[in-house]
C-alpha atoms as a PDB file:
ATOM      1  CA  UNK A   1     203.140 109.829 -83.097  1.00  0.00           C
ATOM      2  CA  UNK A   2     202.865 109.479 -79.364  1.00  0.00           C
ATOM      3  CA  UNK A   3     205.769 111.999 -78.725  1.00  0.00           C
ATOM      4  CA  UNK A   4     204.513 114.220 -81.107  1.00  0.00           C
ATOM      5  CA  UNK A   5     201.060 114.400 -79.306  1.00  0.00           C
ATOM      6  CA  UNK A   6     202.938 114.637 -75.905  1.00  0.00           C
ATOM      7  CA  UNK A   7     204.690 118.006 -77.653  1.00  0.00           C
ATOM      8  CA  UNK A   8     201.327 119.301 -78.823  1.00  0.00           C
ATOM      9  CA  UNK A   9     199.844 119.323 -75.052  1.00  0.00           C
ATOM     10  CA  UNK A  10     203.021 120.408 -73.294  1.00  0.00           C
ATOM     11  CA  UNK A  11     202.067 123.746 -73.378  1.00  0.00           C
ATOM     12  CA  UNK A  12     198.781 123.815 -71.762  1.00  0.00           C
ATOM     13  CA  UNK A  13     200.127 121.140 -69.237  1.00  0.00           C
ATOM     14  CA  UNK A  14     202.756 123.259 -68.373  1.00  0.00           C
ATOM     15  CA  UNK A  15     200.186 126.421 -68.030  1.00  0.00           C
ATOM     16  CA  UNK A  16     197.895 124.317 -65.838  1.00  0.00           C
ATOM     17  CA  UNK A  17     200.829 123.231 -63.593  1.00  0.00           C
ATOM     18  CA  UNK A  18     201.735 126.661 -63.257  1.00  0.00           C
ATOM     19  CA  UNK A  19     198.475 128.713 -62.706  1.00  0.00           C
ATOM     20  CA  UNK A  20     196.443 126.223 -61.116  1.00  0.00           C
ATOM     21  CA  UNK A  21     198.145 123.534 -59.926  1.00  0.00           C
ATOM     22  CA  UNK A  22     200.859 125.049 -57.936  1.00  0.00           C
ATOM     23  CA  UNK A  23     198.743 127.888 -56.923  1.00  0.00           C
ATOM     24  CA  UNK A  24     196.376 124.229 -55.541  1.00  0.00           C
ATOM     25  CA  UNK A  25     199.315 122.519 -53.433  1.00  0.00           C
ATOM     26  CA  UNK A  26     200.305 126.159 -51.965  1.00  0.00           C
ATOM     27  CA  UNK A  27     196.420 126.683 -50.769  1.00  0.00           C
ATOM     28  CA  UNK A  28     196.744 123.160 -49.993  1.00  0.00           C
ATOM     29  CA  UNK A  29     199.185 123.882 -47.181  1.00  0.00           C
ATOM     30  CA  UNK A  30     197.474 126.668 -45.929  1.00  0.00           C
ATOM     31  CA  UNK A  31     194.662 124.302 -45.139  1.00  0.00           C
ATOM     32  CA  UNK A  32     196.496 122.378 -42.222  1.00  0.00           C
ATOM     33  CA  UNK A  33     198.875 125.241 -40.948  1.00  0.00           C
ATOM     34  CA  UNK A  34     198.150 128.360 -38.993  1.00  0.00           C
ATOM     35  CA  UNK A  35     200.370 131.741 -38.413  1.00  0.00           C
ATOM     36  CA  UNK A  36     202.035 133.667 -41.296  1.00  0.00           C
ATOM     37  CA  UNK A  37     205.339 134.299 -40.020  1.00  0.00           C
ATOM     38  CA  UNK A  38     205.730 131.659 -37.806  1.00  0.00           C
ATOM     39  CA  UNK A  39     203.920 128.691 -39.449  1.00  0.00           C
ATOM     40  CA  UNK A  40     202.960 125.552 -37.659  1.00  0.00           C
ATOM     41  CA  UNK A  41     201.170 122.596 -38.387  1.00  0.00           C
ATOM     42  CA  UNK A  42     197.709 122.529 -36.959  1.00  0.00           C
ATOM     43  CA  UNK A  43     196.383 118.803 -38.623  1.00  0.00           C
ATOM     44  CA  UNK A  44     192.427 119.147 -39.470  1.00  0.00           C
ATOM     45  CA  UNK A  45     192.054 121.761 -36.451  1.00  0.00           C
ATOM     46  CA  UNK A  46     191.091 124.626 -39.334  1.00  0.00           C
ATOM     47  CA  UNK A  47     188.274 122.103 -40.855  1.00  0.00           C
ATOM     48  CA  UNK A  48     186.738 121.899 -37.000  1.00  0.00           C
ATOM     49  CA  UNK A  49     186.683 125.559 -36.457  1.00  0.00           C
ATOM     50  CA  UNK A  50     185.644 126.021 -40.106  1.00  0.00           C
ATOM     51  CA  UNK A  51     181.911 123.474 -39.337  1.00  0.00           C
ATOM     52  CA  UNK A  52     181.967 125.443 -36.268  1.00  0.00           C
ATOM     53  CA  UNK A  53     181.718 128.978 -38.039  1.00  0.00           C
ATOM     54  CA  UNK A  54     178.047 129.917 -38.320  1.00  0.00           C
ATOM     55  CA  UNK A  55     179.028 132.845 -41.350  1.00  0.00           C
ATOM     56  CA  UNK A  56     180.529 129.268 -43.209  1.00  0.00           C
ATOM     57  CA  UNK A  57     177.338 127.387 -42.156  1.00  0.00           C
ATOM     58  CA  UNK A  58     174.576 130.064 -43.424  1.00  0.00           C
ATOM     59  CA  UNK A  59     177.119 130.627 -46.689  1.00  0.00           C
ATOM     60  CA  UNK A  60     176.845 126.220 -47.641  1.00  0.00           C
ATOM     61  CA  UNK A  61     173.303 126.595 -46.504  1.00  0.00           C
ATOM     62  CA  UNK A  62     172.197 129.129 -49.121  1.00  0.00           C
ATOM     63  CA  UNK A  63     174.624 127.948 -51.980  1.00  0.00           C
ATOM     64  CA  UNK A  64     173.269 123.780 -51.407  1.00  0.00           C
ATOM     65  CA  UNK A  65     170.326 125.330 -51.317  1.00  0.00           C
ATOM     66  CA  UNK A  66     170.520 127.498 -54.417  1.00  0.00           C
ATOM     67  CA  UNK A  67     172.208 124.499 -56.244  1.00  0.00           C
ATOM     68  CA  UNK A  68     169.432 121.900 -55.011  1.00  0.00           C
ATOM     69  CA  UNK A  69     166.648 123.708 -56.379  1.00  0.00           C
ATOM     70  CA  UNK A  70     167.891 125.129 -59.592  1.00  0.00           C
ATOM     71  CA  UNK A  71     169.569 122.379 -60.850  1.00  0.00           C
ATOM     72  CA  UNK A  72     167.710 119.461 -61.084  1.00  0.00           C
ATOM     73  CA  UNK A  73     165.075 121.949 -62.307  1.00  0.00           C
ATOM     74  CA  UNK A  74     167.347 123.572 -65.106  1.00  0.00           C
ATOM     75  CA  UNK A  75     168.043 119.457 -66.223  1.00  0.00           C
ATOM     76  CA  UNK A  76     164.682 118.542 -66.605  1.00  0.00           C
ATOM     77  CA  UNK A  77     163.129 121.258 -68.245  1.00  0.00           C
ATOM     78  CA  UNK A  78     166.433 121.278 -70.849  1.00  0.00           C
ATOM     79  CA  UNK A  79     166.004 117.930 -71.189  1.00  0.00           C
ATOM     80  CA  UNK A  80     162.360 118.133 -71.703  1.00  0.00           C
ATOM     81  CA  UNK A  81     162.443 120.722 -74.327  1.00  0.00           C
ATOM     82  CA  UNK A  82     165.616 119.234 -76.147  1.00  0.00           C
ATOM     83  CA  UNK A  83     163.256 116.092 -76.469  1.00  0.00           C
ATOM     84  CA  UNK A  84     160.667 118.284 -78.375  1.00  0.00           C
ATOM     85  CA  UNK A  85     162.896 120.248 -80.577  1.00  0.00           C
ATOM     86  CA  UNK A  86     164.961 117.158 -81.439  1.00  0.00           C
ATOM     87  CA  UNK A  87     166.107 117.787 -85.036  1.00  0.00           C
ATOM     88  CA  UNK A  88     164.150 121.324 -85.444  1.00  0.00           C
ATOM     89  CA  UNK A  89     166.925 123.795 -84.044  1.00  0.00           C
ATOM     90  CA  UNK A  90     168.085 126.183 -86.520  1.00  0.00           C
ATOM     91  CA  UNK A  91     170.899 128.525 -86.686  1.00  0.00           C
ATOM     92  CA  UNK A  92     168.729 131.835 -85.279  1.00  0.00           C
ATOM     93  CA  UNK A  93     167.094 129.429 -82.555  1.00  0.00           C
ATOM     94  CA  UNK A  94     170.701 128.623 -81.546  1.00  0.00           C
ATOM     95  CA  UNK A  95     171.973 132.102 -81.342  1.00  0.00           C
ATOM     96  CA  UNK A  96     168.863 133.236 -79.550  1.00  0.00           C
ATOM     97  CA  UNK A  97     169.050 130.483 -76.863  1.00  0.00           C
ATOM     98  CA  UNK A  98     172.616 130.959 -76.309  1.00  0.00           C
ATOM     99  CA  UNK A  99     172.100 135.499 -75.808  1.00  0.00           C
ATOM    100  CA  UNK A 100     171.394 135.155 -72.251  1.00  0.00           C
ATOM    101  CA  UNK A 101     175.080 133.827 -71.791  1.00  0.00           C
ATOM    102  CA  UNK A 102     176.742 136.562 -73.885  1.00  0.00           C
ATOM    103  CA  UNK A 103     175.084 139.429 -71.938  1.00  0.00           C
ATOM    104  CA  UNK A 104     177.623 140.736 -69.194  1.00  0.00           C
ATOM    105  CA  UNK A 105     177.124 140.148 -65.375  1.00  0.00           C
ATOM    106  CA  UNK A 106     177.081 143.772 -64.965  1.00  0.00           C
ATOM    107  CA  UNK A 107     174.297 144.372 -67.736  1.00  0.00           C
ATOM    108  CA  UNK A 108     172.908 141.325 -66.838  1.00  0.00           C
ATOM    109  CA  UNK A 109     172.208 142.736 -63.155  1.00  0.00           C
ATOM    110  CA  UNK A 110     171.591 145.960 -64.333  1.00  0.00           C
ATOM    111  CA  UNK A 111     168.464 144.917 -66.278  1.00  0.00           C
ATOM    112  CA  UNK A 112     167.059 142.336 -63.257  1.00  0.00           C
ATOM    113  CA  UNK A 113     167.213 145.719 -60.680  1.00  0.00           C
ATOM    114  CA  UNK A 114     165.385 147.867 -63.466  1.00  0.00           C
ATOM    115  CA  UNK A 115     162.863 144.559 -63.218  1.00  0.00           C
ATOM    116  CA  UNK A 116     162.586 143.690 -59.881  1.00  0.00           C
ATOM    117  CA  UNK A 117     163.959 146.278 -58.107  1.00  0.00           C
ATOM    118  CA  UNK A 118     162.058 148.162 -55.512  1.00  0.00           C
ATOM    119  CA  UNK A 119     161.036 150.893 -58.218  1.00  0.00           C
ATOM    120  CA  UNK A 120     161.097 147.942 -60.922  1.00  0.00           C
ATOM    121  CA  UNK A 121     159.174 147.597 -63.392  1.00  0.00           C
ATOM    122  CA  UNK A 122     156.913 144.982 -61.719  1.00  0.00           C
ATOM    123  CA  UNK A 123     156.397 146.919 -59.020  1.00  0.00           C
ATOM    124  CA  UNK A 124     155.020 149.755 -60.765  1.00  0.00           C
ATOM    125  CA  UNK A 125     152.388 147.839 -62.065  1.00  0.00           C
ATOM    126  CA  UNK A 126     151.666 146.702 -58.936  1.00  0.00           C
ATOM    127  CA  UNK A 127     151.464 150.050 -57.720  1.00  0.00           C
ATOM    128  CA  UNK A 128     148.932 150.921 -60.913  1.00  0.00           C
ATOM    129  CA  UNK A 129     146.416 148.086 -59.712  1.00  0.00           C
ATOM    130  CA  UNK A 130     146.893 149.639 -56.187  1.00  0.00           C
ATOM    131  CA  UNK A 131     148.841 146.347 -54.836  1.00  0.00           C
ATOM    132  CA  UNK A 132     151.613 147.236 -52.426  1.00  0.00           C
ATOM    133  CA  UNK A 133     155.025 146.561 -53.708  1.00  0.00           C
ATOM    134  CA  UNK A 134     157.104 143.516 -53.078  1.00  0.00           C
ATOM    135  CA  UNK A 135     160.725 143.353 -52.060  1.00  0.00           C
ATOM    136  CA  UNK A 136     161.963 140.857 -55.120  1.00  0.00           C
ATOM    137  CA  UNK A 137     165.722 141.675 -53.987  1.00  0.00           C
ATOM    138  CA  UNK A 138     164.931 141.440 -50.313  1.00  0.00           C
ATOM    139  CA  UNK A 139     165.904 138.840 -47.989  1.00  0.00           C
ATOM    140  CA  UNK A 140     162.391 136.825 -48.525  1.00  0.00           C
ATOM    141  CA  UNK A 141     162.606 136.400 -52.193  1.00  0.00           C
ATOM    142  CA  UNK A 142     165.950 137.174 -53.604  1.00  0.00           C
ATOM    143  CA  UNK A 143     166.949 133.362 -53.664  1.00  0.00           C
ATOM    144  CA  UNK A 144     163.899 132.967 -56.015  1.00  0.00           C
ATOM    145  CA  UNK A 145     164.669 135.680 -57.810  1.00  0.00           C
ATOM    146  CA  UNK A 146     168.368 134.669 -58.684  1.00  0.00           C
ATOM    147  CA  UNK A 147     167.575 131.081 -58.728  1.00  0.00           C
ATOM    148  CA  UNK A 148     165.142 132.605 -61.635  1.00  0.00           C
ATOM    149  CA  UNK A 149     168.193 134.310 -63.585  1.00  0.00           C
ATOM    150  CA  UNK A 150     170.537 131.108 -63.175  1.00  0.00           C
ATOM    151  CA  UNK A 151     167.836 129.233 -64.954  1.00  0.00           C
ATOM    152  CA  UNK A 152     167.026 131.897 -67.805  1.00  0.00           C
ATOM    153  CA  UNK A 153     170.660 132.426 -68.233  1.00  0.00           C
ATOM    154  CA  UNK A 154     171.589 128.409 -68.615  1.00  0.00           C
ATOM    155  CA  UNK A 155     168.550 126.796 -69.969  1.00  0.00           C
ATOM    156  CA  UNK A 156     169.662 127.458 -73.785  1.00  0.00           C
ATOM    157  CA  UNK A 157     173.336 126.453 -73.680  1.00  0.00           C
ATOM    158  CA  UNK A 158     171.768 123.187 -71.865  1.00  0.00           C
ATOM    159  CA  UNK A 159     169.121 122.897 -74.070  1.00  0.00           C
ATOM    160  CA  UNK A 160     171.687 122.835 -77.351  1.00  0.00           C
ATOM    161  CA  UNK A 161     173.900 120.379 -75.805  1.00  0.00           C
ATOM    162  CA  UNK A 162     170.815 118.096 -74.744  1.00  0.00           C
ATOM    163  CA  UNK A 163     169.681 118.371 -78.655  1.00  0.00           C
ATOM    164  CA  UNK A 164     172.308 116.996 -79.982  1.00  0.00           C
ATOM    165  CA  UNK A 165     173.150 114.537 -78.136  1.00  0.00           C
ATOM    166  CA  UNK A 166     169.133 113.203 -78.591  1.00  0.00           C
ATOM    167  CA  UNK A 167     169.706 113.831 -82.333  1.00  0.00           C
ATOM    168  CA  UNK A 168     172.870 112.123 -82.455  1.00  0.00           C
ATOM    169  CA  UNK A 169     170.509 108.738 -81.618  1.00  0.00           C
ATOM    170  CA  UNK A 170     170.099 106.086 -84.609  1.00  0.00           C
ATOM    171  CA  UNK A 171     166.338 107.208 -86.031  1.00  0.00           C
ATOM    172  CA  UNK A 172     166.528 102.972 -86.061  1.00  0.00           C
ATOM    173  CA  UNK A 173     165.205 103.264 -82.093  1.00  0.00           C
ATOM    174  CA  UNK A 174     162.564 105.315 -82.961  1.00  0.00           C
ATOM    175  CA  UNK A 175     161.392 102.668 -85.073  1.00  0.00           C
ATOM    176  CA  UNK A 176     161.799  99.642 -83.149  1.00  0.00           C
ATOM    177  CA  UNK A 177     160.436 101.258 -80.132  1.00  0.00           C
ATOM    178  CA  UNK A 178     157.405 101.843 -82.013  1.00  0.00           C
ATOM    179  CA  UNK A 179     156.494  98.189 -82.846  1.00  0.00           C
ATOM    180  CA  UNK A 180     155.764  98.053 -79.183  1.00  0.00           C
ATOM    181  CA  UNK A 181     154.387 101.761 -78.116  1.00  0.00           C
ATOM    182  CA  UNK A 182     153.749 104.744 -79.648  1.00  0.00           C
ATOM    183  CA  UNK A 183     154.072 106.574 -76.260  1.00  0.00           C
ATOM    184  CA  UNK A 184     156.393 109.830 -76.275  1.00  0.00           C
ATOM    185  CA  UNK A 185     156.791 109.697 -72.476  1.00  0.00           C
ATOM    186  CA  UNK A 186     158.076 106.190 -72.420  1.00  0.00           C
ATOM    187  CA  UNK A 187     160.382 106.426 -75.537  1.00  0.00           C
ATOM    188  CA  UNK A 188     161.964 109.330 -73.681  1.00  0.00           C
ATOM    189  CA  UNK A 189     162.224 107.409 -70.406  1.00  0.00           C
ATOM    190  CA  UNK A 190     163.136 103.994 -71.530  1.00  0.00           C
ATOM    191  CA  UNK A 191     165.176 105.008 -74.307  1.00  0.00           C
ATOM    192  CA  UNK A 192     167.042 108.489 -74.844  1.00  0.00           C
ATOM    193  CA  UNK A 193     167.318 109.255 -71.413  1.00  0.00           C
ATOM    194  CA  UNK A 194     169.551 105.712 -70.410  1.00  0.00           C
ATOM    195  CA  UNK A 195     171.248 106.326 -73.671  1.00  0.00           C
ATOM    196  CA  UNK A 196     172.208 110.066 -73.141  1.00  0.00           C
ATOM    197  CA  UNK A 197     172.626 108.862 -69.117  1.00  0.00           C
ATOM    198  CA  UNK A 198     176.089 110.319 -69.540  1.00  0.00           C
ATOM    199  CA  UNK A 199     175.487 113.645 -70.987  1.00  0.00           C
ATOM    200  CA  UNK A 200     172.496 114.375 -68.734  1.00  0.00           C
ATOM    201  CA  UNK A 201     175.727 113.407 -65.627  1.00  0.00           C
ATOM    202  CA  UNK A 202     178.178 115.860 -67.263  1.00  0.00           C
ATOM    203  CA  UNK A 203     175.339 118.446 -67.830  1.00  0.00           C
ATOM    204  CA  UNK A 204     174.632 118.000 -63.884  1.00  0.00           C
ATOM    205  CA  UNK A 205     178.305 119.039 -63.124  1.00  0.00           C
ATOM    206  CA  UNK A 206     179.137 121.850 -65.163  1.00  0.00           C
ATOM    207  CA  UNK A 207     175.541 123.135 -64.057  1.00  0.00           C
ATOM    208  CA  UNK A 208     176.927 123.250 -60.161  1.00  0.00           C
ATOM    209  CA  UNK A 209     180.164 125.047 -61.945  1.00  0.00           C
ATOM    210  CA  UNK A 210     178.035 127.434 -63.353  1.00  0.00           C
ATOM    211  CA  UNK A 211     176.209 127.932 -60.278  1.00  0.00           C
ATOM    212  CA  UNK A 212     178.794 128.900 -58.342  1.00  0.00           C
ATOM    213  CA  UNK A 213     179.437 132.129 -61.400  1.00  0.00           C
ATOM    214  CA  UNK A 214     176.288 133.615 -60.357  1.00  0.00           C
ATOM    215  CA  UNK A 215     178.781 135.231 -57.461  1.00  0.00           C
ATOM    216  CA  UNK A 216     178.933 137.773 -60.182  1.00  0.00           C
ATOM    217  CA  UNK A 217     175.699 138.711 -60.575  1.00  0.00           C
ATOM    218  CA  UNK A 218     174.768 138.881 -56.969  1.00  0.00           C
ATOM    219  CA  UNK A 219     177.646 140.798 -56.230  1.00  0.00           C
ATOM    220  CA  UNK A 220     176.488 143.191 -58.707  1.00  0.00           C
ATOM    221  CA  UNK A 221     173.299 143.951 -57.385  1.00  0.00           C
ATOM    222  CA  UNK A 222     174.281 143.639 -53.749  1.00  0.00           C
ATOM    223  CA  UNK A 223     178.017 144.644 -53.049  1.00  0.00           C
ATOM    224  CA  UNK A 224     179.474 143.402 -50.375  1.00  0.00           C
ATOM    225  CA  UNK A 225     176.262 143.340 -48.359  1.00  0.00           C
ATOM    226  CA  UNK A 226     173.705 141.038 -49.597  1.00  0.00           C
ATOM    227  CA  UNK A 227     170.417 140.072 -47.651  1.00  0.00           C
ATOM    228  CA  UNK A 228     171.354 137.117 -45.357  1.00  0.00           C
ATOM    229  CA  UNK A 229     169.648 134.492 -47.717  1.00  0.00           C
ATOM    230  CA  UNK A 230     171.777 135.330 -50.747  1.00  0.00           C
ATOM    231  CA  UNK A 231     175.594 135.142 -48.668  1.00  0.00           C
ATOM    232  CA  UNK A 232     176.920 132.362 -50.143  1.00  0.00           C
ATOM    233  CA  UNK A 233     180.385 130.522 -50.035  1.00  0.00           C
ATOM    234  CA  UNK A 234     181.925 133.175 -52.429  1.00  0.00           C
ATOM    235  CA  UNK A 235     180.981 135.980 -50.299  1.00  0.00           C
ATOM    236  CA  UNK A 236     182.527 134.167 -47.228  1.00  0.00           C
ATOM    237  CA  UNK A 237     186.096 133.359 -49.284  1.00  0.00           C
ATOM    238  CA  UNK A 238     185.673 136.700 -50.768  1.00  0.00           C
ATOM    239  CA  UNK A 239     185.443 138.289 -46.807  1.00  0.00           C
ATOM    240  CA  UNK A 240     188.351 136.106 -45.558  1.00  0.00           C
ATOM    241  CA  UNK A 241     190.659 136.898 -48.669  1.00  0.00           C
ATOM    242  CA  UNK A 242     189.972 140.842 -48.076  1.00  0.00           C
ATOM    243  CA  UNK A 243     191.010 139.926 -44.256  1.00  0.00           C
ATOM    244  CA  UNK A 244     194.076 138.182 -45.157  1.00  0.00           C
ATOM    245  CA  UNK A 245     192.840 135.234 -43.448  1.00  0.00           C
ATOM    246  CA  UNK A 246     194.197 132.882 -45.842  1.00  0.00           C
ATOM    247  CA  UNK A 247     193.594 129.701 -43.297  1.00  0.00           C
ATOM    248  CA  UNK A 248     190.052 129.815 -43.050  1.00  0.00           C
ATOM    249  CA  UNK A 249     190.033 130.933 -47.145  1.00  0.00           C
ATOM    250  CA  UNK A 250     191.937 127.748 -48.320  1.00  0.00           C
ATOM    251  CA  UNK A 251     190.239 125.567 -45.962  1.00  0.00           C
ATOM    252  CA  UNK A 252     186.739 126.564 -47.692  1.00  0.00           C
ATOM    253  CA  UNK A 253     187.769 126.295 -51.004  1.00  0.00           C
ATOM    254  CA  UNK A 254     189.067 122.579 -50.416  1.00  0.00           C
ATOM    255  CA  UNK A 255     185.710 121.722 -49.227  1.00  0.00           C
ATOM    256  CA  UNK A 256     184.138 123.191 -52.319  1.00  0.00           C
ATOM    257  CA  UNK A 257     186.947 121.331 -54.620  1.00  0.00           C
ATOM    258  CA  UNK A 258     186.460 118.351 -52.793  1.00  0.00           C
ATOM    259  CA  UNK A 259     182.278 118.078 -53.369  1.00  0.00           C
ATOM    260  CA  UNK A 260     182.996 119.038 -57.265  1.00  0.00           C
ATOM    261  CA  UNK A 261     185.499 116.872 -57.400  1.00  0.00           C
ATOM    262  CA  UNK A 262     183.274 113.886 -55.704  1.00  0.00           C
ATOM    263  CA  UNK A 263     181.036 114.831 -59.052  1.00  0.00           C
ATOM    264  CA  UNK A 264     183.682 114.650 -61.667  1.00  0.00           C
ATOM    265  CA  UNK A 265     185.007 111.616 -60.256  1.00  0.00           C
ATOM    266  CA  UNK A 266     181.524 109.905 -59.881  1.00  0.00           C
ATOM    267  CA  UNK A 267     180.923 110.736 -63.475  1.00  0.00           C
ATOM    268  CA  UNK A 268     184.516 109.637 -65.002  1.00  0.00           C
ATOM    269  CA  UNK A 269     183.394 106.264 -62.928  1.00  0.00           C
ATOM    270  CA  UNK A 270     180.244 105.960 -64.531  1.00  0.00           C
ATOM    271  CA  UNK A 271     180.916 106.629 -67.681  1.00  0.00           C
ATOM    272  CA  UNK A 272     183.833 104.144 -67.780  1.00  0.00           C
ATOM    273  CA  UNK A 273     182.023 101.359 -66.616  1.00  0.00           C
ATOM    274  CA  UNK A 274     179.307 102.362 -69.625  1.00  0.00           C
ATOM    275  CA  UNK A 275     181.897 102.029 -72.106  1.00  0.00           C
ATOM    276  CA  UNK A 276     183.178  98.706 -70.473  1.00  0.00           C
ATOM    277  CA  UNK A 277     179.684  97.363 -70.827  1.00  0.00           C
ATOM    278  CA  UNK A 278     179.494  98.291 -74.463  1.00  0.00           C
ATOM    279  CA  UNK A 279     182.748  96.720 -75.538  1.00  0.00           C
END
């Protein structure tokens, strides 16, 4: 049975190994070499003039930034409003939570300009009440403003898999926690949230995966010049892969790899250690 499994998952090992893992070890290399025809080792010298690089700098500034702010918030509310709907999600409340994922970037960017744009729709009824307009895509507020779409476009998918993992709870808690408070708040604090600890830690990382998609939509809007508060790491890898600088490029992306990677393997940790405990 144990061969046969091994047979069943050859083929997507072998796909992985060929389109992501080799593709991995080649970046890899670039990471501690420099030249292109005449290659030579260079140890961590491209990771001290990468800290050094202020367009690298600004580009981690904004994207911790964006990540920071719209994650934790994204997590709480999903979690708050999973806690609420626990058991009461249809079919058609599914579906309608998950749309905002199923529109394309391109639409998706298309219909935030025609709202926030300079001749938005939001400015035009500013302009009706005689209030100046407001530059939504601008360098001030953009990061709001996408920050905004990453939590419209994520909150239902988050929300539906928060709801089932509180409904998947024995209704037996419910019950025994009542014998000693009929309090909502602590119920969801001293019970479902230790017990779906390790959902809420998955939910965190894939969140900061789908953070760093949102290259799409501000690339949409902005090209290849966004305002100064909205170049992100992307932009920078994106800027250094159109100047064949493939140093500096692979050297980036190992920093990003590494911080997700910190993530995955602090949640493969914990949640070992949870099933340990509950053996």
């Amino acid at each position: 049975m144990k061969k046969k499994g091994l047979l069943y998952i050859l083929p997507g090992m072998a796909g992985v190994m060929l389109f992501y893992l080799l593709p991995f070890f080649k970046s890899l290399q670039y990471t501690f070499t420099e030249g292109v025809t005449e290659v030579r080792f260079v140890g961590f010298e491209n990771f001290a003039n990468l800290l050094k690089n202020p367009s690298f700098m600004l580009a981690a500034k904004n994207t911790f930034s964006f990540i920071a702010v719209s994650v934790p918030l994204l997590i709480f509310c999903a979690v708050s409003i999973s806690i609420k709907l626990n058991g009461k999600m249809s079919a058609f409340n599914r579906f309608a939570v998950l749309s905002p994922m199923i529109i394309p970037a391109a639409s998706a960017a298309l219909g935030w300009s025609i709202i926030f744009g300079d001749t938005g729709v939001i400015n035009g009824v500013l302009k009706i009440f005689g209030i100046k307009g407001v530059e939504f895509l601008g360098e001030k507020y953009a990061l709001w403003v996408f920050m905004l779409m990453f939590f419209i476009k994520n909150l239902g998918y988050m929300v539906i898999v928060f709801t089932s993992a509180v409904s998947s709870l024995p209704k037996e808690y419910r019950e025994a926690f009542a014998m000693d408070s009929d309090s909502d708040l602590k119920f969801a604090v001293k019970i479902i949230l230790p017990e779906i600890a390790p959902i809420v830690f998955f939910a965190v990382i894939l969140s900061v995966a789908n953070s760093f998609q949102m290259f799409r939509e501000i690339y949409a809007v902005y090209g290849n010049s966004p305002p100064m508060s909205m170049y992100i790491l992307q932009y920078f890898m994106n800027n250094n892969f159109f100047k064949l600088n493939y140093q500096r490029l692979s050297t980036a992306a190992f920093i990003v790899i590494f911080a997700v990677s910190v993530l995955v393997v602090s949640y493969l940790g914990y949640s070992s250690k949870r099933y340990d405990g509950r053996r």
